[in-house]
N, C-alpha and C. Protein backbone atom coordinates (compact mmCIF):
# COMPACT_ATOMS: atom_id res chain seq x y z
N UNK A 1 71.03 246.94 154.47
CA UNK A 1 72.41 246.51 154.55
C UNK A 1 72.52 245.09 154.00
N UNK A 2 73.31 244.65 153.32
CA UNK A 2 74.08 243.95 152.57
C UNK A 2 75.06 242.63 153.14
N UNK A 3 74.65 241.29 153.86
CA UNK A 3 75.84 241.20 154.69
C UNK A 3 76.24 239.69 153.44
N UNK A 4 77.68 240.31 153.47
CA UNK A 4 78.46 239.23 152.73
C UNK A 4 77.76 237.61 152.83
N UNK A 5 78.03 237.14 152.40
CA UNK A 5 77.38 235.42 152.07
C UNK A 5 78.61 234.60 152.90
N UNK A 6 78.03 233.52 153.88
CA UNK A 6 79.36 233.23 154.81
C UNK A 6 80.32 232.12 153.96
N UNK A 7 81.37 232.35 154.35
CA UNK A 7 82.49 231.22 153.97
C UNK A 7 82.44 230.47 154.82
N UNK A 8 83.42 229.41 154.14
CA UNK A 8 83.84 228.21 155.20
C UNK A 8 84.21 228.87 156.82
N UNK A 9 85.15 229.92 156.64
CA UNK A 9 85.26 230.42 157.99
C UNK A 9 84.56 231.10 158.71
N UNK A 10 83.90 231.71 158.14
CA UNK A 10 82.62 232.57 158.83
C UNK A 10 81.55 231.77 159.30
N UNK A 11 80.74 230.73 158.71
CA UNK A 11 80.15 229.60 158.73
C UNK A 11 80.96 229.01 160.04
N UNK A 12 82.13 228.68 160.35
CA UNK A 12 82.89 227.95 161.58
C UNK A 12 82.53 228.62 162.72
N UNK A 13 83.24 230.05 162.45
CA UNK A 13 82.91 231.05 163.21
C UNK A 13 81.64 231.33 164.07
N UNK A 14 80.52 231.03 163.22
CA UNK A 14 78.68 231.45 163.58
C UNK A 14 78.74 229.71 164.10
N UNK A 15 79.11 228.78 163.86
CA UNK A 15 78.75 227.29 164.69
C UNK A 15 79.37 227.57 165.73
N UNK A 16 80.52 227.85 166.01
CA UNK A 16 81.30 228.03 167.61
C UNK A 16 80.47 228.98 168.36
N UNK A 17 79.96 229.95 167.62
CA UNK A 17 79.20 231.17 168.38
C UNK A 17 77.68 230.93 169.27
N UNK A 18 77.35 230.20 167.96
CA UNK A 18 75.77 229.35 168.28
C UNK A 18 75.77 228.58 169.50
N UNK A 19 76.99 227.74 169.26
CA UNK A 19 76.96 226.75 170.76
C UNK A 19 77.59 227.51 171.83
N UNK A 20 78.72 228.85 171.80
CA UNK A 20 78.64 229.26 172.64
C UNK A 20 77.74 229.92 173.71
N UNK A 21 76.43 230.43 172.87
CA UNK A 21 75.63 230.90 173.08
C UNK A 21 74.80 230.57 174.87
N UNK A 22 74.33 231.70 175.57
CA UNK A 22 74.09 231.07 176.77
C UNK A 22 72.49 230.07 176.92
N UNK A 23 72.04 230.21 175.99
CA UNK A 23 70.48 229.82 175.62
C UNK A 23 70.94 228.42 174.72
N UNK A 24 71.77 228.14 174.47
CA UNK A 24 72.02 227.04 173.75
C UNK A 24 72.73 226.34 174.85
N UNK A 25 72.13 224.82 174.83
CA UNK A 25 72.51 223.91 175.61
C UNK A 25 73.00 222.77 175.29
N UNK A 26 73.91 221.78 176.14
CA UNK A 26 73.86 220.58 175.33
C UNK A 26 74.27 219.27 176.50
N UNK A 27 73.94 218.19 175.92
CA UNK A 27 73.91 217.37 177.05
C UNK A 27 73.85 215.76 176.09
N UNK A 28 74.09 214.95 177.13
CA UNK A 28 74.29 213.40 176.57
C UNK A 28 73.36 212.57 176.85
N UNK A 29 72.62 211.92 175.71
CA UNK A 29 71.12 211.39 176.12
C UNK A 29 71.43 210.40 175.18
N UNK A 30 70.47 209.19 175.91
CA UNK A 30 70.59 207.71 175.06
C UNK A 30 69.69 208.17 173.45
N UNK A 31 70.40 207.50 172.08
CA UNK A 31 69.51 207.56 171.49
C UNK A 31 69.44 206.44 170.51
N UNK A 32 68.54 205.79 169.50
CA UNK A 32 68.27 204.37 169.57
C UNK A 32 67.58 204.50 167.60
N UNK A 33 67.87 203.48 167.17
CA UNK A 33 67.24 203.18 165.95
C UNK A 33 68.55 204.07 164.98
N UNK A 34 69.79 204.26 165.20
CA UNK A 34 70.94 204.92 164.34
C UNK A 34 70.43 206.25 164.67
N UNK A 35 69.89 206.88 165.53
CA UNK A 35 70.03 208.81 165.75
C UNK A 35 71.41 209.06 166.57
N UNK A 36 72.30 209.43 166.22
CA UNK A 36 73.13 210.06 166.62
C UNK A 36 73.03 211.16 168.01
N UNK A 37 71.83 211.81 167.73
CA UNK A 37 71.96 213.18 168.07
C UNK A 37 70.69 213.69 167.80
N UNK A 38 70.26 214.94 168.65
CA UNK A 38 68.85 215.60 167.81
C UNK A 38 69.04 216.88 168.27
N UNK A 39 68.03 217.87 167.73
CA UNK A 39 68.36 219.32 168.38
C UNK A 39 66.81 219.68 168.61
N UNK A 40 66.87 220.43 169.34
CA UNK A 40 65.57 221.54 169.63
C UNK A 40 65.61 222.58 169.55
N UNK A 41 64.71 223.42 168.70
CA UNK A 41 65.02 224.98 168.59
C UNK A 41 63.54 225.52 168.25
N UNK A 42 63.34 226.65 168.64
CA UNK A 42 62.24 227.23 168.53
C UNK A 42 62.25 227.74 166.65
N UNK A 43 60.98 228.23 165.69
CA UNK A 43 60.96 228.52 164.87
C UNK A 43 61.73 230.33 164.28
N UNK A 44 62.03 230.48 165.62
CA UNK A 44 62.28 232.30 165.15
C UNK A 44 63.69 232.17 164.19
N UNK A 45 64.44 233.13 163.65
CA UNK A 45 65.92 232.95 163.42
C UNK A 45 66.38 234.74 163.45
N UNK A 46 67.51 234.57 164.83
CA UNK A 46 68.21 233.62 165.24
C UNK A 46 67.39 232.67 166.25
N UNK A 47 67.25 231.53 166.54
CA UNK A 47 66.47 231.17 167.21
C UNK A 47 66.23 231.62 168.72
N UNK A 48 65.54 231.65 169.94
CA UNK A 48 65.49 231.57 171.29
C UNK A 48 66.49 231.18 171.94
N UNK A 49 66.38 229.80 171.69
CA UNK A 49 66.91 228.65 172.44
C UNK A 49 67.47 227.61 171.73
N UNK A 50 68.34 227.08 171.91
CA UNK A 50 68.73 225.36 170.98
C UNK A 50 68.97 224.75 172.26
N UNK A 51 68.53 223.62 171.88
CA UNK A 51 68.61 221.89 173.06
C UNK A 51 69.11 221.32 172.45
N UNK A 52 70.70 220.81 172.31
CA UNK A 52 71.26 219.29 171.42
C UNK A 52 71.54 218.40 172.69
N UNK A 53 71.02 217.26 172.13
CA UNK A 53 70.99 215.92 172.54
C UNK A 53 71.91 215.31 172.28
N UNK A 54 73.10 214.51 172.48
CA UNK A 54 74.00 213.49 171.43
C UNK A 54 74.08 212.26 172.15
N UNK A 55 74.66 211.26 171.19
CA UNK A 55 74.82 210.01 172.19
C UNK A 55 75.99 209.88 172.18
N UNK A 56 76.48 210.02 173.52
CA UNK A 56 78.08 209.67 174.05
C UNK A 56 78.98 208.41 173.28
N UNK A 57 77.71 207.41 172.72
CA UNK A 57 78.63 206.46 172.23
C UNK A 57 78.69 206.16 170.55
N UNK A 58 78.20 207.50 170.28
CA UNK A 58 78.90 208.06 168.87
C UNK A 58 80.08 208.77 168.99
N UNK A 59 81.29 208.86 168.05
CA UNK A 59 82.67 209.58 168.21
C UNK A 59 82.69 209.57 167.05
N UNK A 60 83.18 211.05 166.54
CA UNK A 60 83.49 211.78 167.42
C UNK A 60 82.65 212.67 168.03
N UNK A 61 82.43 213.17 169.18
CA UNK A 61 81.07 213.93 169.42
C UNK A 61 81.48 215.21 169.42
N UNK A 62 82.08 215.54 168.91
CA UNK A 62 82.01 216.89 168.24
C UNK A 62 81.72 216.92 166.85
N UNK A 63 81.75 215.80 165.90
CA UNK A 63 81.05 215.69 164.89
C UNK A 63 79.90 216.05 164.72
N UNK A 64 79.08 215.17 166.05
CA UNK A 64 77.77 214.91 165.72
C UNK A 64 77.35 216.70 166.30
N UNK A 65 78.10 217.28 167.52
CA UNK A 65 77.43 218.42 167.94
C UNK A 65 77.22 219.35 166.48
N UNK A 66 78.17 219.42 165.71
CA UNK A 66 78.82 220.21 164.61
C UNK A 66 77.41 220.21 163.77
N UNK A 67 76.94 218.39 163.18
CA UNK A 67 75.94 218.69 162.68
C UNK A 67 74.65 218.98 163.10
N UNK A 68 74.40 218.75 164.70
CA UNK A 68 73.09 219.19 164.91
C UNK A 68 72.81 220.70 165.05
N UNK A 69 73.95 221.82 164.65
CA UNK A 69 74.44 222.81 165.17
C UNK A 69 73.69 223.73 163.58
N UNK A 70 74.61 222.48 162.35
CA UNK A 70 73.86 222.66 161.21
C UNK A 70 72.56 222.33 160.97
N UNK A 71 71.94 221.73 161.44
CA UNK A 71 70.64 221.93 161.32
C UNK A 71 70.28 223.21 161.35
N UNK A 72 70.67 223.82 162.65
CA UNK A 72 69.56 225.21 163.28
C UNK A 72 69.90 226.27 162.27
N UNK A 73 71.20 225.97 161.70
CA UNK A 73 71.50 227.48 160.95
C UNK A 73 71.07 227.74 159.60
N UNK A 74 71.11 225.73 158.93
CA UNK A 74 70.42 226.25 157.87
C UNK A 74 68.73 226.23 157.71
N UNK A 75 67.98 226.06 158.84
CA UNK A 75 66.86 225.73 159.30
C UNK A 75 65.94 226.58 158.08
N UNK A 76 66.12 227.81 158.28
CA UNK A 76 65.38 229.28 157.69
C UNK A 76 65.91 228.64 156.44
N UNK A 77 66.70 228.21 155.84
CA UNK A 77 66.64 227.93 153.92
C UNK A 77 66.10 226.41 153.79
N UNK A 78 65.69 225.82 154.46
CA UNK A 78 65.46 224.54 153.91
C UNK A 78 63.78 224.24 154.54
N UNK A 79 63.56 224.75 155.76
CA UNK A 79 62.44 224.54 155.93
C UNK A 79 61.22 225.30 154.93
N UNK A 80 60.29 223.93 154.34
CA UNK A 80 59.33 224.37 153.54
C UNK A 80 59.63 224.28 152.00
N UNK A 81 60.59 223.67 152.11
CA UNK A 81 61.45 223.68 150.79
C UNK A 81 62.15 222.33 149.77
N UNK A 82 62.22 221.60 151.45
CA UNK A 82 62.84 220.52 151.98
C UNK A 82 62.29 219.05 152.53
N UNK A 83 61.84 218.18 152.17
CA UNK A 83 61.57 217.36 152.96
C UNK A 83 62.44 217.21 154.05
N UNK A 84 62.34 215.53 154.76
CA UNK A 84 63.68 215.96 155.95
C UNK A 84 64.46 215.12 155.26
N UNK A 85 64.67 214.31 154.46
CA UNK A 85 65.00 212.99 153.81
C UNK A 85 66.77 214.24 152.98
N UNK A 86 65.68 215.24 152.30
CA UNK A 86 66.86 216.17 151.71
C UNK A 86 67.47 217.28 152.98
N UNK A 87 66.51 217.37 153.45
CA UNK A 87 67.15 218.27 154.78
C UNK A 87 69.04 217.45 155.23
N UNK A 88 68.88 216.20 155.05
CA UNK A 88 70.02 215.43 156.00
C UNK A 88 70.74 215.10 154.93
N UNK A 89 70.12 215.19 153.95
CA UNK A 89 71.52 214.98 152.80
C UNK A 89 72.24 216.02 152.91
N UNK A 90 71.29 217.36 152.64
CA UNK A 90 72.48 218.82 152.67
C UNK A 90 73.54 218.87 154.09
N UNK A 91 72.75 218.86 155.39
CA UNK A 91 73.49 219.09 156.58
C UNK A 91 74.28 218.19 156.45
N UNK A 92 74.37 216.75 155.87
CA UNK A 92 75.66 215.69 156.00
C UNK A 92 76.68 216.49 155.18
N UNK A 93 76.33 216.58 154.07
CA UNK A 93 77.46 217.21 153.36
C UNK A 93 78.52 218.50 153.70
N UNK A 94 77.57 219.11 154.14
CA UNK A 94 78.10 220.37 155.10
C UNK A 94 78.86 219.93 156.28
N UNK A 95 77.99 219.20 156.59
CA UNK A 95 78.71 218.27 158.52
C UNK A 95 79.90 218.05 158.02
N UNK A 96 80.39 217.25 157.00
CA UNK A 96 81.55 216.63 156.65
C UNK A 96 82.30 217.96 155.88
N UNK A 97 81.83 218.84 155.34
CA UNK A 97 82.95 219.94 154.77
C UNK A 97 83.36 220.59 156.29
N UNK A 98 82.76 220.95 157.49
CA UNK A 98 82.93 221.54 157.86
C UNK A 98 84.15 220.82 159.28
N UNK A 99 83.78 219.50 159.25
CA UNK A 99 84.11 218.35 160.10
C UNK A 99 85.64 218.51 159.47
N UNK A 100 85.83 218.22 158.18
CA UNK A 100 87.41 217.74 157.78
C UNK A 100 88.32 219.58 157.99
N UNK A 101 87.21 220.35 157.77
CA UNK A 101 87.87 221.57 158.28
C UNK A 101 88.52 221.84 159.85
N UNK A 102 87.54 221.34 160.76
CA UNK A 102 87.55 221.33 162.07
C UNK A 102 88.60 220.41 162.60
N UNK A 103 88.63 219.20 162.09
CA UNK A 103 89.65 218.02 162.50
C UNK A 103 91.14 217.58 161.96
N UNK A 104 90.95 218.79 161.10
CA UNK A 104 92.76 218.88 160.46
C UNK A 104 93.91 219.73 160.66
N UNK A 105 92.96 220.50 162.09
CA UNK A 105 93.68 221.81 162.58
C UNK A 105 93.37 221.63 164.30
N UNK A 106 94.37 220.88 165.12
CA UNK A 106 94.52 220.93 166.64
C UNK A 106 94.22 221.64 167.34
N UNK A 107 94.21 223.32 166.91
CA UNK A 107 93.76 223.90 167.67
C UNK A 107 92.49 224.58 168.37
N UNK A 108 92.17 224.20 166.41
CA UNK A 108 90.07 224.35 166.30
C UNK A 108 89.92 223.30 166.85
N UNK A 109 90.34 222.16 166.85
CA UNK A 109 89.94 221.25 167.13
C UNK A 109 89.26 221.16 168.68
N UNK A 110 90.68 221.32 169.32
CA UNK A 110 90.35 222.08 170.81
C UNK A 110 89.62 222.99 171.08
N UNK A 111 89.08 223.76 170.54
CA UNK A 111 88.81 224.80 170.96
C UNK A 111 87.43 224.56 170.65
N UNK A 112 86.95 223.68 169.58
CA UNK A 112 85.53 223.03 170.17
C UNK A 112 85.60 221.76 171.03
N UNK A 113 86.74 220.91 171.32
CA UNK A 113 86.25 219.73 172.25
C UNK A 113 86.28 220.91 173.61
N UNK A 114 86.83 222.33 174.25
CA UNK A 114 87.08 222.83 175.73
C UNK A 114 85.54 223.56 175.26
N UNK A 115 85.06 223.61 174.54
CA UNK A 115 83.38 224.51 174.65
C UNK A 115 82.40 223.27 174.78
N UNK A 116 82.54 222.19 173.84
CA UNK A 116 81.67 221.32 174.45
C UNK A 116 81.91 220.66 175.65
N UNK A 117 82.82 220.20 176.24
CA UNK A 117 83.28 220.22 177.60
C UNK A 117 82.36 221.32 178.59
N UNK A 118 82.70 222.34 178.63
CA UNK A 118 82.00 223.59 179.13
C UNK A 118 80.66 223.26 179.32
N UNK A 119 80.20 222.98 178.14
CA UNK A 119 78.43 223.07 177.68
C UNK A 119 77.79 222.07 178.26
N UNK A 120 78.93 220.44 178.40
CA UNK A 120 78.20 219.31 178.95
C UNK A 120 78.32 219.64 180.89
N UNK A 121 79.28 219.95 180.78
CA UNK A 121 79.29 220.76 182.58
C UNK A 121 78.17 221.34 183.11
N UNK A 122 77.40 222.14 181.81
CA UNK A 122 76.98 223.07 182.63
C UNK A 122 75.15 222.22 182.45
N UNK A 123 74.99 220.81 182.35
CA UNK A 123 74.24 219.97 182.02
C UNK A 123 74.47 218.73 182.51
N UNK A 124 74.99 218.10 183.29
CA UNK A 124 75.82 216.93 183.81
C UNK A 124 74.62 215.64 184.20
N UNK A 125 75.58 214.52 183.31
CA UNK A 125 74.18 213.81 184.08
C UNK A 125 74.38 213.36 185.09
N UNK A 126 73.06 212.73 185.37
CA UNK A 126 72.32 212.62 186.95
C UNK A 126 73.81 211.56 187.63
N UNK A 127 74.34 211.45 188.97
CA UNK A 127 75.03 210.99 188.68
C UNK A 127 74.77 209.62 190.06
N UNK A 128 73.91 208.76 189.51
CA UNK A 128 72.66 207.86 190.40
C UNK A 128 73.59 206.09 190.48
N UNK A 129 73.71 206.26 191.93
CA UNK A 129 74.21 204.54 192.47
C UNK A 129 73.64 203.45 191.52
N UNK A 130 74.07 202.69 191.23
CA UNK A 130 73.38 201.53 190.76
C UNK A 130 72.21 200.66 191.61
N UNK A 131 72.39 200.65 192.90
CA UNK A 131 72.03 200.35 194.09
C UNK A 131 70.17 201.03 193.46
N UNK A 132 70.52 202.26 193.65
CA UNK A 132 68.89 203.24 193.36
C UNK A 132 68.70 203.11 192.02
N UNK A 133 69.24 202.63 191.30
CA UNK A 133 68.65 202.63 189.55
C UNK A 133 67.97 201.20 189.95
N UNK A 134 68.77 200.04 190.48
CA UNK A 134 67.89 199.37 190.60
C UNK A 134 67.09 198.96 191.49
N UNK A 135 66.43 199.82 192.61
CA UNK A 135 66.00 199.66 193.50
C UNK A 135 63.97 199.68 192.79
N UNK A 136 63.58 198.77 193.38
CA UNK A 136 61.95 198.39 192.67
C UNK A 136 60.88 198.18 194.13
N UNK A 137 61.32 198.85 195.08
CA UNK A 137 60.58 198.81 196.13
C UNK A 137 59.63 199.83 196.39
N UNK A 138 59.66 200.93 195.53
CA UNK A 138 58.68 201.82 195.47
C UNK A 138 57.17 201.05 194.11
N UNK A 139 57.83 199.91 193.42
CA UNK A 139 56.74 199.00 192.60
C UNK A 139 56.38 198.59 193.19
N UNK A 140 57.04 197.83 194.34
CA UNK A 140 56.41 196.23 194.59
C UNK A 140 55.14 197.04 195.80
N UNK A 141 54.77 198.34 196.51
CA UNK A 141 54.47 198.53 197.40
C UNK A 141 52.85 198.89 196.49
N UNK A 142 52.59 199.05 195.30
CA UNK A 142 51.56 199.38 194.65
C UNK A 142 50.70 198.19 194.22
């Protein structure tokens, strides 16, 4: 069987699907040296599992989910093919065709900020007193 080559919408379609996915996760983690964001995915395709990481104090963060989303899908054509240097040129370019698609229409728009919403829910961080972040009395006793 034969399956058509995806469009812009079909391509939208399989990113909303991916992160809907119940094995795909996502959550807000510090990240440092200009990373935006990272993903984890096993080598199979479709993959197992995906883990995206983003940093809350990049915006828009549905941008950044969008492209770590592209990573996993075009994973199978670029890995082995690709350094990572070209790996992030292609996914930027894509990130941004698919980004000005996503952000010029309110309702896609929504309809990925209420799934990533969903996704960070179902991942929440720790939600720790300041009092116990800085508490150093379990050091000083060693």
């Amino acid at each position: 069987m034969h399956r058509k080559p995806w469009s812009r919408v079909s391509l939208h379609r399989h990113l909303l699907n991916l992160l809907d996915r119940p094995t795909t996760s996502l959550k807000f983690g510090t990240k440092r040296n200009g990373v935006a964001g990272y993903v984890d995915f096993d080598d199979k395709f479709p993959p197992a599992y995906v883990r995206i990481t983003v940093d809350a104090n990049n915006t828009p963060v549905t941008q950044y989910v969008v492209h770590e989303l592209i990573h996993v899908v075009i994973s199978e054509l670029v890995l082995g093919k690709f350094d990572s240097t070209l790996e992030e040129v292609v996914v930027l370019s894509l990130d941004q065709y698919v980004w000005n698609f996503i952000s010029t229409d309110k309702s896609r728009l929504a309809k990925w900020e209420k799934l990533i919403a969903k996704k960070l829910a179902e991942h929440p961080e720790p939600n720790v007193a300041l009092e116990e972040l800085a508490d150093r009395s379990a050091d000083d006793k060693s």
